[in-house]
N, C-alpha and C. Protein backbone atom coordinates (compact mmCIF):
# COMPACT_ATOMS: atom_id res chain seq x y z
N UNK A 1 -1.70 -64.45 -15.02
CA UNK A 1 -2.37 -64.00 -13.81
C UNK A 1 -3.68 -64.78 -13.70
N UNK A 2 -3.89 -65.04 -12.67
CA UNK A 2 -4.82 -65.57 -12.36
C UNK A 2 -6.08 -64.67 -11.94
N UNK A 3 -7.36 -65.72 -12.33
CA UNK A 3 -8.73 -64.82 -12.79
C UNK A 3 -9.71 -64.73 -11.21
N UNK A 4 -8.85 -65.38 -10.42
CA UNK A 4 -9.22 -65.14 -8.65
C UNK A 4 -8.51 -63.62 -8.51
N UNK A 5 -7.75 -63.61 -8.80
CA UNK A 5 -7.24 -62.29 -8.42
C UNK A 5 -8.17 -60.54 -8.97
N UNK A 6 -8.19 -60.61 -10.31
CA UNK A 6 -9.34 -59.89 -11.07
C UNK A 6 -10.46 -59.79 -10.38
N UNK A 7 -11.17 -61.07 -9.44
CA UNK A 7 -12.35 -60.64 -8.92
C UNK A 7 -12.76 -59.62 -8.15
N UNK A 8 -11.39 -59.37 -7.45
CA UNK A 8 -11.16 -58.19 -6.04
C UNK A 8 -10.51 -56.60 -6.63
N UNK A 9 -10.45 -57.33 -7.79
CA UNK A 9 -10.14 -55.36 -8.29
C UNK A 9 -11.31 -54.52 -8.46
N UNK A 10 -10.68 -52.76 -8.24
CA UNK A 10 -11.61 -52.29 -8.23
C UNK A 10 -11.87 -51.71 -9.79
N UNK A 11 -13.43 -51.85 -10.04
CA UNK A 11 -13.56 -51.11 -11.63
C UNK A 11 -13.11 -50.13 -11.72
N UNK A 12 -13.05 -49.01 -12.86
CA UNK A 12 -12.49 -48.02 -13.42
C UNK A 12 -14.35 -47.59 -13.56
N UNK A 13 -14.46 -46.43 -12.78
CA UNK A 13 -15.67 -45.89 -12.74
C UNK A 13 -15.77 -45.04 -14.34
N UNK A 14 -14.69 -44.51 -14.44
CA UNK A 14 -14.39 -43.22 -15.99
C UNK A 14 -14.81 -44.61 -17.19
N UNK A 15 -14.39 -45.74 -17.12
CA UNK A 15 -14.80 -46.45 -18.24
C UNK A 15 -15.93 -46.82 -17.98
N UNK A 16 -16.63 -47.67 -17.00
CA UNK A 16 -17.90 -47.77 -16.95
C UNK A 16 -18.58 -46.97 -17.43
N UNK A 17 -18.69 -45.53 -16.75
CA UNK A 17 -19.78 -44.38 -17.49
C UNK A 17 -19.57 -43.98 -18.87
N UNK A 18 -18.16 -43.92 -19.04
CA UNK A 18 -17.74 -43.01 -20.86
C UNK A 18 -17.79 -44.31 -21.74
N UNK A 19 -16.77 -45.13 -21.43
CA UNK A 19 -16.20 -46.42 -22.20
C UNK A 19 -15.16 -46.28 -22.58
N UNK A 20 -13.91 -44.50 -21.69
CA UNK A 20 -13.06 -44.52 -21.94
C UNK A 20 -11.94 -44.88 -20.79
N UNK A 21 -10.57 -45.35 -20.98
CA UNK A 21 -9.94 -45.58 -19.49
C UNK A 21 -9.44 -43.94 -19.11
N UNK A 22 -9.31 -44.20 -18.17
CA UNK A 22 -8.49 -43.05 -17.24
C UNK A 22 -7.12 -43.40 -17.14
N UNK A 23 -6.22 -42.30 -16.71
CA UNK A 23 -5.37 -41.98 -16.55
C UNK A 23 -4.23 -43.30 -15.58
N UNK A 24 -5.33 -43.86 -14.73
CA UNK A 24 -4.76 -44.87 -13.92
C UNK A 24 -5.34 -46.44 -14.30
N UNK A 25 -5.97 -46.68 -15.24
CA UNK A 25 -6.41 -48.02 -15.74
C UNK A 25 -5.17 -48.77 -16.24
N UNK A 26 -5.41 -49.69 -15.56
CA UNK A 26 -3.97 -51.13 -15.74
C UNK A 26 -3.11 -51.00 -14.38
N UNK A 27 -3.43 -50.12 -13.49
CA UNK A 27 -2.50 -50.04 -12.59
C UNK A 27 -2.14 -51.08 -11.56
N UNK A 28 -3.63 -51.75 -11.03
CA UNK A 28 -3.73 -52.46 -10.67
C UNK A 28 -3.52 -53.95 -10.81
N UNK A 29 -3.50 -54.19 -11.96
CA UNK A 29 -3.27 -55.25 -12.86
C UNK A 29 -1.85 -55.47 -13.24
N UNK A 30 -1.18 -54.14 -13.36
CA UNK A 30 0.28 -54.28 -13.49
C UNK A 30 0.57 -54.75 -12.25
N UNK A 31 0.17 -54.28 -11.34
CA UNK A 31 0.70 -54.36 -9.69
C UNK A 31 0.76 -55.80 -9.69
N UNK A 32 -0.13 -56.55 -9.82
CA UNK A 32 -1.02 -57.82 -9.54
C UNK A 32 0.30 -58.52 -10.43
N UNK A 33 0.72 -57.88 -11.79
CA UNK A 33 1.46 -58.65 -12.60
C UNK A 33 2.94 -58.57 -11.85
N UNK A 34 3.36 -58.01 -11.50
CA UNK A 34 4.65 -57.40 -10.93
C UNK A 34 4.52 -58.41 -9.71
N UNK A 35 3.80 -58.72 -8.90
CA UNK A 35 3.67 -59.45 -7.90
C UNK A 35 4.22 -60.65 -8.18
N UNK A 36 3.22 -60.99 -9.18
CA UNK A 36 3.32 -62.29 -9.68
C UNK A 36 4.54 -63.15 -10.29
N UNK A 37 5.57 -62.24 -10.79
CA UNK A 37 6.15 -62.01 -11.42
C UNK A 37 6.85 -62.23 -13.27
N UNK A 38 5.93 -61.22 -13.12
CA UNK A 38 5.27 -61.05 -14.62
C UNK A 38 5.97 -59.77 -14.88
N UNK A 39 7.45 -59.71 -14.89
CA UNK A 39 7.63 -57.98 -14.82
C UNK A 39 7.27 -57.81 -16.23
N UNK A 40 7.49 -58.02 -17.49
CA UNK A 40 7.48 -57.51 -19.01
C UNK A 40 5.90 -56.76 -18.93
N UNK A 41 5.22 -58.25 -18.62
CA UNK A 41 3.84 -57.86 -18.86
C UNK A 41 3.14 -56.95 -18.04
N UNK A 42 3.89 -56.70 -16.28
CA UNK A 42 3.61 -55.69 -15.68
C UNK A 42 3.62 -54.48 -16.54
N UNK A 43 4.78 -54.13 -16.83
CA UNK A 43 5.42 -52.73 -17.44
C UNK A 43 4.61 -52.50 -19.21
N UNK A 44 4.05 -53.46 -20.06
CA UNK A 44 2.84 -53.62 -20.82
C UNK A 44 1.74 -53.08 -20.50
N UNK A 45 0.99 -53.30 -19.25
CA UNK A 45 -0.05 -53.52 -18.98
C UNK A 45 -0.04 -51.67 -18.97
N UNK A 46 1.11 -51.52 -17.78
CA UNK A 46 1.28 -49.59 -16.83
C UNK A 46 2.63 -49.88 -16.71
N UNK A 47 3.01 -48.65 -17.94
CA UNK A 47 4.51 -48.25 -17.84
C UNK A 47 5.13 -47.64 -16.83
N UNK A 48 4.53 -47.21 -16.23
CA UNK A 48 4.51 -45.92 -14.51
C UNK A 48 4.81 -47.14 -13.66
N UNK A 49 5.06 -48.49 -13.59
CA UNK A 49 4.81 -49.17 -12.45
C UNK A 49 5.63 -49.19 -11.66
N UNK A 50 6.71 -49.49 -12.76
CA UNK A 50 8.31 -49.60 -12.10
C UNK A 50 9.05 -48.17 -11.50
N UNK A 51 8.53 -46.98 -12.15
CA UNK A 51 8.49 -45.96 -11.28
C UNK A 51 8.16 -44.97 -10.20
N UNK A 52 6.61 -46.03 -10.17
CA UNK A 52 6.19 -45.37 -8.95
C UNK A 52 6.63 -46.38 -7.61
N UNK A 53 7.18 -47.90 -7.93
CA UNK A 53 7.76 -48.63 -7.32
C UNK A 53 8.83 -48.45 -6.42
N UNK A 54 9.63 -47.55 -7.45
CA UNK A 54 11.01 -46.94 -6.77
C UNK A 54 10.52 -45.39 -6.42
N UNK A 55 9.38 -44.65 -6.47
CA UNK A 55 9.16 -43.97 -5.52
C UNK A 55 8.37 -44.20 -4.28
N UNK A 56 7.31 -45.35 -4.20
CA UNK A 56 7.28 -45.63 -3.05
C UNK A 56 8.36 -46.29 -2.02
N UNK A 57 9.24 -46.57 -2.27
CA UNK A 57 10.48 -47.36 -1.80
C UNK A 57 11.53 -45.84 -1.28
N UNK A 58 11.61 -44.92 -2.06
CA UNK A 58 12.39 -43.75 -1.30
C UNK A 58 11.25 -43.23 -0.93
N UNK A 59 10.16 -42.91 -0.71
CA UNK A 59 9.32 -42.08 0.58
C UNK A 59 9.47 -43.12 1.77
N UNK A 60 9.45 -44.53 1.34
CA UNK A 60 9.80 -45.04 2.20
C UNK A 60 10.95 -45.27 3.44
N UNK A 61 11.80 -45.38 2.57
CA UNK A 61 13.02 -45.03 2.80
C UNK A 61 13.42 -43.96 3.70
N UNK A 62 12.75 -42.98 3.09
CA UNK A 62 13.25 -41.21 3.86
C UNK A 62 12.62 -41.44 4.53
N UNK A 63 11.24 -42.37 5.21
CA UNK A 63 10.79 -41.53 6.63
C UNK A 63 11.66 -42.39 7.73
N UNK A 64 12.53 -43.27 7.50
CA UNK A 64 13.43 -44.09 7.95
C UNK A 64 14.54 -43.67 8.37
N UNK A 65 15.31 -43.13 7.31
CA UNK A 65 16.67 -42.86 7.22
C UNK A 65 16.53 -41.34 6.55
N UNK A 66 17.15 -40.19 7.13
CA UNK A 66 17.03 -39.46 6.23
C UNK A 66 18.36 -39.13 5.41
N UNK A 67 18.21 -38.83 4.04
CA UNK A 67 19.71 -38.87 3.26
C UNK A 67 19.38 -37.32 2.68
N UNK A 68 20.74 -36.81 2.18
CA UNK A 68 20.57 -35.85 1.84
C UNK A 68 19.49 -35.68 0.00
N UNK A 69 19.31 -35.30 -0.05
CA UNK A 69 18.59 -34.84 -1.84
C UNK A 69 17.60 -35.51 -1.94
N UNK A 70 16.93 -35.72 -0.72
CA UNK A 70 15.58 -36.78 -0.82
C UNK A 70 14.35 -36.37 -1.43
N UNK A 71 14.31 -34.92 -0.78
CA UNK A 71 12.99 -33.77 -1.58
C UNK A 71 13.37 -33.59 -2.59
N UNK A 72 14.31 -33.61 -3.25
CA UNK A 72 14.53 -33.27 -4.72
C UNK A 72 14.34 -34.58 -5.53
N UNK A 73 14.95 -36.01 -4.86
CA UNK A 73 14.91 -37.17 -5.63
C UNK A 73 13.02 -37.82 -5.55
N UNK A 74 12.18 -37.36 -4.56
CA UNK A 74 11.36 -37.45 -4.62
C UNK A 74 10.46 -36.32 -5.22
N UNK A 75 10.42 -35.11 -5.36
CA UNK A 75 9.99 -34.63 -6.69
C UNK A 75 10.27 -35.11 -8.16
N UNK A 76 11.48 -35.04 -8.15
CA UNK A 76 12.06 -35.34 -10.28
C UNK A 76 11.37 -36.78 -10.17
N UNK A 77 11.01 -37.67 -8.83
CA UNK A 77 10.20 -38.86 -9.35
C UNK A 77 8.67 -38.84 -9.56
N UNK A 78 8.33 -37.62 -9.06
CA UNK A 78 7.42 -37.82 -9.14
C UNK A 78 6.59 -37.06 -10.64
N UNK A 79 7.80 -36.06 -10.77
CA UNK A 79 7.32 -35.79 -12.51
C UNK A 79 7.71 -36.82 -13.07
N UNK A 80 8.81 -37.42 -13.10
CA UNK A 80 9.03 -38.46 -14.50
C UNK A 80 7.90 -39.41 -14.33
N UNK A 81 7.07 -39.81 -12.90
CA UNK A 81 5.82 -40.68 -12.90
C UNK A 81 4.57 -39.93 -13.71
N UNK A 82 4.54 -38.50 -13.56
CA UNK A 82 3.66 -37.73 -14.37
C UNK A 82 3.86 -37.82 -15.51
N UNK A 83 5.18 -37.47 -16.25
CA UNK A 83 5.43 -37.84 -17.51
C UNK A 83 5.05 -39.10 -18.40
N UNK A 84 5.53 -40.30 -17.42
CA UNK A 84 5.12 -41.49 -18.29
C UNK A 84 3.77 -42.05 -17.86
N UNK A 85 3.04 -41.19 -17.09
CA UNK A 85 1.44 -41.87 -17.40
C UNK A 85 1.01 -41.50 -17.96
N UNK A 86 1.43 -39.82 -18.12
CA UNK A 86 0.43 -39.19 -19.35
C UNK A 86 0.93 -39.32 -20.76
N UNK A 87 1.82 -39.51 -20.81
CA UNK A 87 2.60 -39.58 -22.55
C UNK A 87 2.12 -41.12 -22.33
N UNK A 88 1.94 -42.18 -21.94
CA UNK A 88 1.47 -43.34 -22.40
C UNK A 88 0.21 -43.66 -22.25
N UNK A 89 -0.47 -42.37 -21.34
CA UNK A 89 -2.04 -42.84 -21.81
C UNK A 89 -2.23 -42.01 -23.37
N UNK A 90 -1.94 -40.93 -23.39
CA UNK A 90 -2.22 -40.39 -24.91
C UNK A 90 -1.82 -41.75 -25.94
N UNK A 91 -0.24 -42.19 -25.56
CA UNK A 91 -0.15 -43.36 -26.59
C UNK A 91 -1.44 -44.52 -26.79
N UNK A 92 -1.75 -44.66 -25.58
CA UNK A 92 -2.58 -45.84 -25.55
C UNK A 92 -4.32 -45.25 -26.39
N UNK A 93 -4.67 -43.85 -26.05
CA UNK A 93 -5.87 -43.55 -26.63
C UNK A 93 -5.38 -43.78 -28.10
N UNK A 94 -4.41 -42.92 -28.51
CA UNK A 94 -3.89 -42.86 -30.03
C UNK A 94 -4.58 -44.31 -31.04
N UNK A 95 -3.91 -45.36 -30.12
CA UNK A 95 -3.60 -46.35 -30.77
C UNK A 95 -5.65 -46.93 -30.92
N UNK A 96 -6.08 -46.23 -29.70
CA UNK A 96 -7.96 -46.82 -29.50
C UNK A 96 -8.43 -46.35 -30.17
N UNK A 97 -8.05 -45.25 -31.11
CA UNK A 97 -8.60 -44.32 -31.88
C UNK A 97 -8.61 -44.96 -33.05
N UNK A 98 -6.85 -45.30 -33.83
CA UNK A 98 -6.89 -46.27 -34.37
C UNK A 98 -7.72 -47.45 -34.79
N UNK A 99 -7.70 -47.92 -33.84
CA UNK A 99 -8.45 -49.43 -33.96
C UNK A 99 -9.75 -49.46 -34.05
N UNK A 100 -10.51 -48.29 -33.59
CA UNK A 100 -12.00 -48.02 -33.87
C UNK A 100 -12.24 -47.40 -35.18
């Protein structure tokens, strides 16, 4: 990725003040990587990427076309997106804890 791109992101205010990341740090950067196409290192960076990918794509979708089980396929996505940001930010503190 290129270091033009980094200039226009926005900081992570929770690390600035604490020095810890939040819940959504790398998101942007995955995005940026995913663009690029960098999928490994996207899904490295924010494991949530590829799933909130395919839930913006069915909200999308449904305001288009409507199919049946859409409120249901867009809830269970939107916990399994809850699930893997928070079970991989704990992973990711785990490992900061570690290393300090």
């Amino acid at each position: 990725m290129t270091g033009t791109i980094e200039k226009y992101m926005i900081p992570c205010v929770n690390k600035q003040l604490f020095g810890i990341e939040c819940l959504g740090c790398g998101a942007q950067r995955a995005t940026a990587l995913f663009f690029s196409g960098e999928f490994a290192d996207a899904f490295y960076m924010y494991p949530a990427i590829y799933t909130i990918i395919l839930l913006v794509a069915v909200v999308i979708v449904s305001i288009f076309y409507k199919f049946r089980f859409s409120r249901q396929i867009k809830i269970g996505l939107i916990i399994l997106n809850a699930l893997i940001i928070v079970i991989s930010y704990f992973i990711k503190m785990k490992n900061f804890i570690y290393i300090q």
